[in-house]
N, C-alpha and C. Protein backbone atom coordinates (compact mmCIF):
# COMPACT_ATOMS: atom_id res chain seq x y z
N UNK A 1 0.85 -1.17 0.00
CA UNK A 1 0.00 0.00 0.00
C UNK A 1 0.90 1.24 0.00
N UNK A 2 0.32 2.29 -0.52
CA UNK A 2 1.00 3.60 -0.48
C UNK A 2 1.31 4.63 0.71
N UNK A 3 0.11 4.58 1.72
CA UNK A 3 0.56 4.93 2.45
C UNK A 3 0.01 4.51 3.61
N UNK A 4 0.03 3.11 3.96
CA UNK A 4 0.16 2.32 5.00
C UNK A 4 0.74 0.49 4.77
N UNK A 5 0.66 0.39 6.10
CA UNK A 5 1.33 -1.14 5.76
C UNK A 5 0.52 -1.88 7.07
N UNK A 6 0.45 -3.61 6.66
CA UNK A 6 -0.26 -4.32 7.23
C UNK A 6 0.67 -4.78 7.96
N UNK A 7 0.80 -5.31 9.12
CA UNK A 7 1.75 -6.75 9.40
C UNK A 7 1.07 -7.35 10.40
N UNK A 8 1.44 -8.73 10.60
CA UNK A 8 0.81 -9.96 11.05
C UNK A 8 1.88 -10.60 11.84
N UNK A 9 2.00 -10.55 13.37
CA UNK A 9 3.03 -10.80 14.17
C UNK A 9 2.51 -12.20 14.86
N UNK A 10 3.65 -13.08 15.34
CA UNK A 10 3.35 -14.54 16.22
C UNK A 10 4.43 -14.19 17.21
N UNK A 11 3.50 -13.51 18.31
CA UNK A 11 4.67 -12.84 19.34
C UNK A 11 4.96 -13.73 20.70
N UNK A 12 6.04 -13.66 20.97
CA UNK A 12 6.87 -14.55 22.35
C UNK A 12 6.52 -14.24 23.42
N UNK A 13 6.68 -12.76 23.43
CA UNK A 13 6.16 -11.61 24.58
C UNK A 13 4.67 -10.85 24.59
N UNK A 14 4.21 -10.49 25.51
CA UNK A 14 3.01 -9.52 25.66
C UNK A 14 3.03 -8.43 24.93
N UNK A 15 4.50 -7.35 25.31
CA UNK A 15 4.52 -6.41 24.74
C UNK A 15 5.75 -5.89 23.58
N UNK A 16 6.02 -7.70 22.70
CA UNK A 16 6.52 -7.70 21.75
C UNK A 16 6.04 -6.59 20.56
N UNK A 17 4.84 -6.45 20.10
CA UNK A 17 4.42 -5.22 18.97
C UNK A 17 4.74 -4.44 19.23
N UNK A 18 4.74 -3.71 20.69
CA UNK A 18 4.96 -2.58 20.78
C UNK A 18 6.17 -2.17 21.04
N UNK A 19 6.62 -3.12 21.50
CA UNK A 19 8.21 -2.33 21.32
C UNK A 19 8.81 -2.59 19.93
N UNK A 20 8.59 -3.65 18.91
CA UNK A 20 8.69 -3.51 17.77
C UNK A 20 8.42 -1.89 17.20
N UNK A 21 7.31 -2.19 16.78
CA UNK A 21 6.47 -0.66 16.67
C UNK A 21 7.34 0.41 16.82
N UNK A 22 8.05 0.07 17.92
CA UNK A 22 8.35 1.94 19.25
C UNK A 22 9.87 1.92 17.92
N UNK A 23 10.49 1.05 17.88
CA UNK A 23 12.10 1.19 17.32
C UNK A 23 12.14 1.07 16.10
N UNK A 24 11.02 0.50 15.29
CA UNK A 24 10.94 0.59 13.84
C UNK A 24 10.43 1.88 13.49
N UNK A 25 9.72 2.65 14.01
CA UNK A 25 9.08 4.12 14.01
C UNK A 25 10.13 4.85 14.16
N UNK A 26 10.81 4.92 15.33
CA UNK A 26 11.80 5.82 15.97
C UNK A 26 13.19 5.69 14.70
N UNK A 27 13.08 4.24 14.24
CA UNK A 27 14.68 4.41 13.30
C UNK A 27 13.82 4.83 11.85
N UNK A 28 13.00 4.46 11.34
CA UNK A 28 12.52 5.11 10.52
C UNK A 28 12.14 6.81 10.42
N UNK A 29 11.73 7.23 11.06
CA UNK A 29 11.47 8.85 11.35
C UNK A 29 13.15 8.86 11.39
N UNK A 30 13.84 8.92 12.20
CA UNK A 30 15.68 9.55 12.17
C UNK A 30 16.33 9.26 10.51
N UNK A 31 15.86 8.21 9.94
CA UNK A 31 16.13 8.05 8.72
C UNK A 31 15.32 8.75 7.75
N UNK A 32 14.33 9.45 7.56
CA UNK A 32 13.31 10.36 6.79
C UNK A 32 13.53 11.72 6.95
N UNK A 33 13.89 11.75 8.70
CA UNK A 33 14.81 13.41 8.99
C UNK A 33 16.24 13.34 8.47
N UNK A 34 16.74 12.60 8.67
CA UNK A 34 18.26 12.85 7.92
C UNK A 34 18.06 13.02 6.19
N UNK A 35 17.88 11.87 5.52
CA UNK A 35 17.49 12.04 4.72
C UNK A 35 17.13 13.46 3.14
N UNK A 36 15.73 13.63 4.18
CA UNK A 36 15.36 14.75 4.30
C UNK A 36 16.00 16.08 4.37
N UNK A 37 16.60 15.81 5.14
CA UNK A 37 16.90 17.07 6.16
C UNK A 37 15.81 17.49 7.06
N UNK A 38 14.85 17.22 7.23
CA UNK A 38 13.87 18.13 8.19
C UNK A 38 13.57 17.04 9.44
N UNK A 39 13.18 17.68 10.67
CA UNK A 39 13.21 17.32 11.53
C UNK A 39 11.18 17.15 12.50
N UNK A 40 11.37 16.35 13.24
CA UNK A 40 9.81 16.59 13.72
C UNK A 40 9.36 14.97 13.84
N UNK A 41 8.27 14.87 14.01
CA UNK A 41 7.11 13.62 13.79
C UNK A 41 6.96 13.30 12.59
N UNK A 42 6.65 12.17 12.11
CA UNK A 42 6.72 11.77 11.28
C UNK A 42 4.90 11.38 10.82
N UNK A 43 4.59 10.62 11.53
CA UNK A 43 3.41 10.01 11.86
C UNK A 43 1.97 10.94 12.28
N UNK A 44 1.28 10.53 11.36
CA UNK A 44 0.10 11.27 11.96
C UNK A 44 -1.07 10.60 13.71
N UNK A 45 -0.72 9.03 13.75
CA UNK A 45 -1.16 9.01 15.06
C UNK A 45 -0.54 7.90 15.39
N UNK A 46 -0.67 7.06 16.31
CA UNK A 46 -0.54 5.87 17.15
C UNK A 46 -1.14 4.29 16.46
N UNK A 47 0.05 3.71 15.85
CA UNK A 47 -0.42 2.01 15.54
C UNK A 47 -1.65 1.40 16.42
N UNK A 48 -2.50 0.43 15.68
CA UNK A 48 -3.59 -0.19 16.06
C UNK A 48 -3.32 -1.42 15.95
N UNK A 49 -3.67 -2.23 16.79
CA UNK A 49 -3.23 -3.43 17.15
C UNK A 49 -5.02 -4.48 17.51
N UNK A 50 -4.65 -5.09 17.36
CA UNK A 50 -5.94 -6.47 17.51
C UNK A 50 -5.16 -7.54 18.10
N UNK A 51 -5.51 -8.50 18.68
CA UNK A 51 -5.18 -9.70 19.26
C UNK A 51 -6.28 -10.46 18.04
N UNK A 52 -5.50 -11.50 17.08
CA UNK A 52 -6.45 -12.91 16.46
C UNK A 52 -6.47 -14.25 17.30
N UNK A 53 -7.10 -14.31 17.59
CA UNK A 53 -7.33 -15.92 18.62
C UNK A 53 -8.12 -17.16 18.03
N UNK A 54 -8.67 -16.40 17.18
CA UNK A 54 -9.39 -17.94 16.41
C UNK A 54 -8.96 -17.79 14.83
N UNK A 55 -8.55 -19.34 14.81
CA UNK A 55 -7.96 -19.52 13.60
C UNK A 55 -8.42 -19.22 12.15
N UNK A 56 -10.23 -19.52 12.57
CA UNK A 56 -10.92 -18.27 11.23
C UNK A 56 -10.50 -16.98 11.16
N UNK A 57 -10.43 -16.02 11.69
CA UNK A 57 -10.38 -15.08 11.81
C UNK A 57 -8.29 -14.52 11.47
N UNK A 58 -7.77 -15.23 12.04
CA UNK A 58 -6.62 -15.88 10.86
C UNK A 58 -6.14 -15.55 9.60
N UNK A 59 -7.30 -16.63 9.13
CA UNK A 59 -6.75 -16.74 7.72
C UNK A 59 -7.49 -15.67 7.03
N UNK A 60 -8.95 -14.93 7.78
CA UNK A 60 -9.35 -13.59 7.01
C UNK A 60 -8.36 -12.50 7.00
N UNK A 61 -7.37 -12.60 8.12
CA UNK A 61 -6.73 -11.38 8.13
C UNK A 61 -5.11 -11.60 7.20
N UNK A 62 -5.50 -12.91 6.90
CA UNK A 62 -4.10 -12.86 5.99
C UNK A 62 -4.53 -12.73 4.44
N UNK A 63 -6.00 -13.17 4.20
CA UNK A 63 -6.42 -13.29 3.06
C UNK A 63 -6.59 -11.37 2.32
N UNK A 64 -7.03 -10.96 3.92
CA UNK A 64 -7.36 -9.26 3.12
C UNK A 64 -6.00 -8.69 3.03
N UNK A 65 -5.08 -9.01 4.20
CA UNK A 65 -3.72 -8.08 3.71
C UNK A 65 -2.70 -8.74 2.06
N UNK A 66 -3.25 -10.42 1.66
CA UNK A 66 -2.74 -10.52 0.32
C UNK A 66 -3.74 -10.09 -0.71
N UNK A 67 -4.69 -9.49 -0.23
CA UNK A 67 -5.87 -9.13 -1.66
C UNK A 67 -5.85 -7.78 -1.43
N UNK A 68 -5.04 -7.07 -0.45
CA UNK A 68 -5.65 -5.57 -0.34
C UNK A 68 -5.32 -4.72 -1.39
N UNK A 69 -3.91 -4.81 -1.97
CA UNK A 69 -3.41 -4.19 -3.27
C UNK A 69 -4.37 -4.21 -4.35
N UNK A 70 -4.77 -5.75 -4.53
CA UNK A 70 -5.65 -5.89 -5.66
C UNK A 70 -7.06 -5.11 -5.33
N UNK A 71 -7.58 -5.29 -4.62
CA UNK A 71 -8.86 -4.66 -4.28
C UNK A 71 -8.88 -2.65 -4.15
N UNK A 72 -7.35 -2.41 -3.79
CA UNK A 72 -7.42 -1.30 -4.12
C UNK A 72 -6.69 -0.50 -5.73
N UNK A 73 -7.01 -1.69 -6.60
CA UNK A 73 -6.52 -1.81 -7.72
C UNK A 73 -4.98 -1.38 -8.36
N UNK A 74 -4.27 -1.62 -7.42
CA UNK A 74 -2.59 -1.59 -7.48
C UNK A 74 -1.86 -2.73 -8.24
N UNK A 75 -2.57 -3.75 -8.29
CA UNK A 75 -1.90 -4.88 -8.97
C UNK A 75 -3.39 -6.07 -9.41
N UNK A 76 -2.98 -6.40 -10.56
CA UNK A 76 -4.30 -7.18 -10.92
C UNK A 76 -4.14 -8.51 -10.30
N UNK A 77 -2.80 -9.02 -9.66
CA UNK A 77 -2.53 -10.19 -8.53
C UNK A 77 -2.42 -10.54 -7.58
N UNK A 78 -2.47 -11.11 -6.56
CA UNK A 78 -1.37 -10.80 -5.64
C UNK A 78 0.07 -11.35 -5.25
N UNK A 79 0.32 -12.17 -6.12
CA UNK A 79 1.61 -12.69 -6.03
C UNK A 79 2.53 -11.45 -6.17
């Protein structure tokens, strides 16, 4: 997607996403300000997170993040 991204974590820890999240944000923004040159926030708000616990619910959320391109007509595949 253009200007967001899906991901689908099988975490060890409780508050594995979020500290993911916290250091992939933080090195990304220092890399967009350098870059750049300009300095500030990067992000307009705070990652959203869900817990999946049933295995239907699963494979819907893997099925929409491999069809989402196509459905938002970016690629006529999804391979």
């Amino acid at each position: 997607m253009t200007d967001h991204v899906h991901i689908l974590l099988t975490l060890l820890k409780q508050d594995s996403a979020g500290n993911l999240m916290k250091r992939l944000s933080q090195r990304y923004v220092q890399y967009i300000n350098r870059t750049y040159k300009r300095s500030g926030t990067l992000w307009e708000g705070r990652f959203r997170s869900c817990v999946v616990q049933q295995q239907k619910y699963l494979f819907f959320c893997q099925r929409y993040i491999e069809m989402n391109p196509v459905c938002a007509g970016m690629v006529t595949h999804p391979e």
